[in-house]
Protein backbone atom coordinates (compact mmCIF):
# COMPACT_ATOMS: atom_id res chain seq x y z
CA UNK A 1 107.17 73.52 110.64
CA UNK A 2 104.78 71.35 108.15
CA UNK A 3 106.55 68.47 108.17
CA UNK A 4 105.33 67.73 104.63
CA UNK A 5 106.16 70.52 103.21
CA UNK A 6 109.99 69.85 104.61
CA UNK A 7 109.73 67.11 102.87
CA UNK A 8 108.72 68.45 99.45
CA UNK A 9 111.19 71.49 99.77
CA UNK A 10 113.71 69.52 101.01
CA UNK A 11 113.99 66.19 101.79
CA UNK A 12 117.17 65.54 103.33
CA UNK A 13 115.87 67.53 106.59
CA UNK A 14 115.67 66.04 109.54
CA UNK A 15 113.62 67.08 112.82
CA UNK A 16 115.30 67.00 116.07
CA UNK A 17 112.65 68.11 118.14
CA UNK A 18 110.09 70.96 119.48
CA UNK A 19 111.96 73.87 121.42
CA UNK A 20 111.66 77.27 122.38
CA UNK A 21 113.47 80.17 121.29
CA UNK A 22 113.82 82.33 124.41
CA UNK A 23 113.39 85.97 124.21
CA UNK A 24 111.37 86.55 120.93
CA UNK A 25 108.15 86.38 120.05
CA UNK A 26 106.07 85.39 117.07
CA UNK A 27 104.11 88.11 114.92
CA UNK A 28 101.95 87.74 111.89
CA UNK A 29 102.02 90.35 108.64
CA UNK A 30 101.30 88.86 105.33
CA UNK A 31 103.57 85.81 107.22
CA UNK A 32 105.28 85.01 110.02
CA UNK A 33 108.27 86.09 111.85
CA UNK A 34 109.71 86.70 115.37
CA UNK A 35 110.93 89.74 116.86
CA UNK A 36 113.26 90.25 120.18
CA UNK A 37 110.89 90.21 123.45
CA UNK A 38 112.80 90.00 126.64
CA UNK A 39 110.70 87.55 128.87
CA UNK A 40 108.84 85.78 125.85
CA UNK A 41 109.38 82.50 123.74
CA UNK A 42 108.29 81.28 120.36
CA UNK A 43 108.49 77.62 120.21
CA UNK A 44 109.52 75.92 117.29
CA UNK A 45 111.11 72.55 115.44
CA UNK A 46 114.27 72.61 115.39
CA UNK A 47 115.59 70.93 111.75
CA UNK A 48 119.07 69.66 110.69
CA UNK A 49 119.84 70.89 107.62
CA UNK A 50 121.86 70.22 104.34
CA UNK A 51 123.41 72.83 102.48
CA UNK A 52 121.26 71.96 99.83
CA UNK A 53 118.34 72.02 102.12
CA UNK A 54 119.05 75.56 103.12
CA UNK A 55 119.31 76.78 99.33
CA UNK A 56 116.49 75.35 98.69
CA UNK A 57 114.78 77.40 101.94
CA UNK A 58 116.21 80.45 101.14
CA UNK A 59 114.58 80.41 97.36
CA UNK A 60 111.08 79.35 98.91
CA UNK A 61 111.28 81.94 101.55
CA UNK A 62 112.48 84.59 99.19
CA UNK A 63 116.26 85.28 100.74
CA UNK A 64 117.47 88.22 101.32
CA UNK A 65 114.59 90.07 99.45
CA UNK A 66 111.50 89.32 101.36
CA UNK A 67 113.05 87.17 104.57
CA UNK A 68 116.38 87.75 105.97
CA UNK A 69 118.59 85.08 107.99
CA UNK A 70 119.68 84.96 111.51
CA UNK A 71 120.98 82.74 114.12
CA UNK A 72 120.95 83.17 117.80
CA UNK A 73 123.07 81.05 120.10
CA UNK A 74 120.87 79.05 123.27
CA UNK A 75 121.46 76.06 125.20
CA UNK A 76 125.05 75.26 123.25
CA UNK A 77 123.16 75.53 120.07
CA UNK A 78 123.93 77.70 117.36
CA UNK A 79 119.69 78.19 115.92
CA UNK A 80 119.51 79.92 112.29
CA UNK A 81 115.93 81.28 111.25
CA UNK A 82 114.56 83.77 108.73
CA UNK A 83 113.14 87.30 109.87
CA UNK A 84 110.55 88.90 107.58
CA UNK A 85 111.97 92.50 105.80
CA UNK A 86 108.32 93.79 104.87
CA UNK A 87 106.48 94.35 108.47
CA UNK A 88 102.23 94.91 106.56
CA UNK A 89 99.33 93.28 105.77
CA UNK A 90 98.01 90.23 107.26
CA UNK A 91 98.10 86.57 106.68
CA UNK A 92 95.32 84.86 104.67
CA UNK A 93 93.29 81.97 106.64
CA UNK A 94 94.85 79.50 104.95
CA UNK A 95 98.51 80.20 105.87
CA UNK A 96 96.82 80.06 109.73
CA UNK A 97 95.35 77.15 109.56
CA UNK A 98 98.64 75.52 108.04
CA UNK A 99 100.39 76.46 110.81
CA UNK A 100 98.02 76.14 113.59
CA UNK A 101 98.14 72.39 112.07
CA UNK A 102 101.32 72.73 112.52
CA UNK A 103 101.34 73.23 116.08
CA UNK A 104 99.03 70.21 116.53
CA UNK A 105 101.31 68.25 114.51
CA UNK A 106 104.01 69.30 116.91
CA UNK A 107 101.96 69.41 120.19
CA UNK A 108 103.53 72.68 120.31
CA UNK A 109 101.72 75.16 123.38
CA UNK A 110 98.67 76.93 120.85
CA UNK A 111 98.27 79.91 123.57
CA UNK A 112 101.75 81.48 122.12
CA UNK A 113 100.07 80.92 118.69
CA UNK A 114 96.55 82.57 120.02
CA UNK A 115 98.54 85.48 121.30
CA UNK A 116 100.19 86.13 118.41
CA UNK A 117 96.92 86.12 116.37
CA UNK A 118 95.20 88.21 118.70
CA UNK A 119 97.46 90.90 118.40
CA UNK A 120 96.48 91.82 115.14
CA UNK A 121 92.78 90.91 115.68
């Protein structure tokens, strides 16, 4: 969601806009993911990308080793995002602040953020 680090990883993104992905939820281990939670949302930024801009994704984020891809259909959207494939440890309080700045950045809600923080606190 760090807009400039879209734009270092791949610059040919563009954002269309905050959203939320209905019925997961975010969860923290050494990073973040989302899991399948009937009832809950994550939200997001939704980004068009390139085919070059996903390549270049899927090296930073370490597909299909350490994230995998999915994509879930909503609102006549077809929504791809990456699921982490090693559920331990904990995220460092720099990756936290990055994106809790991201959330400001995006005026995304910060109590789904809190909630997912809190569950491993």
């Amino acid at each position: 969601m760090d807009p400039e680090a879209m734009q270092r990883r791949c610059p040919a993104a563009v954002p269309r806009g905050t959203f939320l992905l209905r019925n997961w939820q975010l969860q923290f281990y050494s990073h973040a993911t989302i899991k399948r939670c009937r009832g809950s949302a994550v939200a997001g930024v939704l980004w068009e990308l390139t085919p070059d801009c996903e390549r270049s994704l899927d090296r930073f984020e370490g597909f299909p080793i350490y994230y995998t891809k999915r994509t879930w259909h909503q609102d006549g959207q077809c929504i791809m995002f990456y699921e982490i494939t090693n559920k331990q440890g904990r995220p460092s309080p720099g990756y936290v602040a990055n994106i809790a700045d991201s959330y400001r950045h995006w005026r995304l809600p910060k109590k789904r953020l809190k909630a997912a923080l809190n569950d491993f606190a």
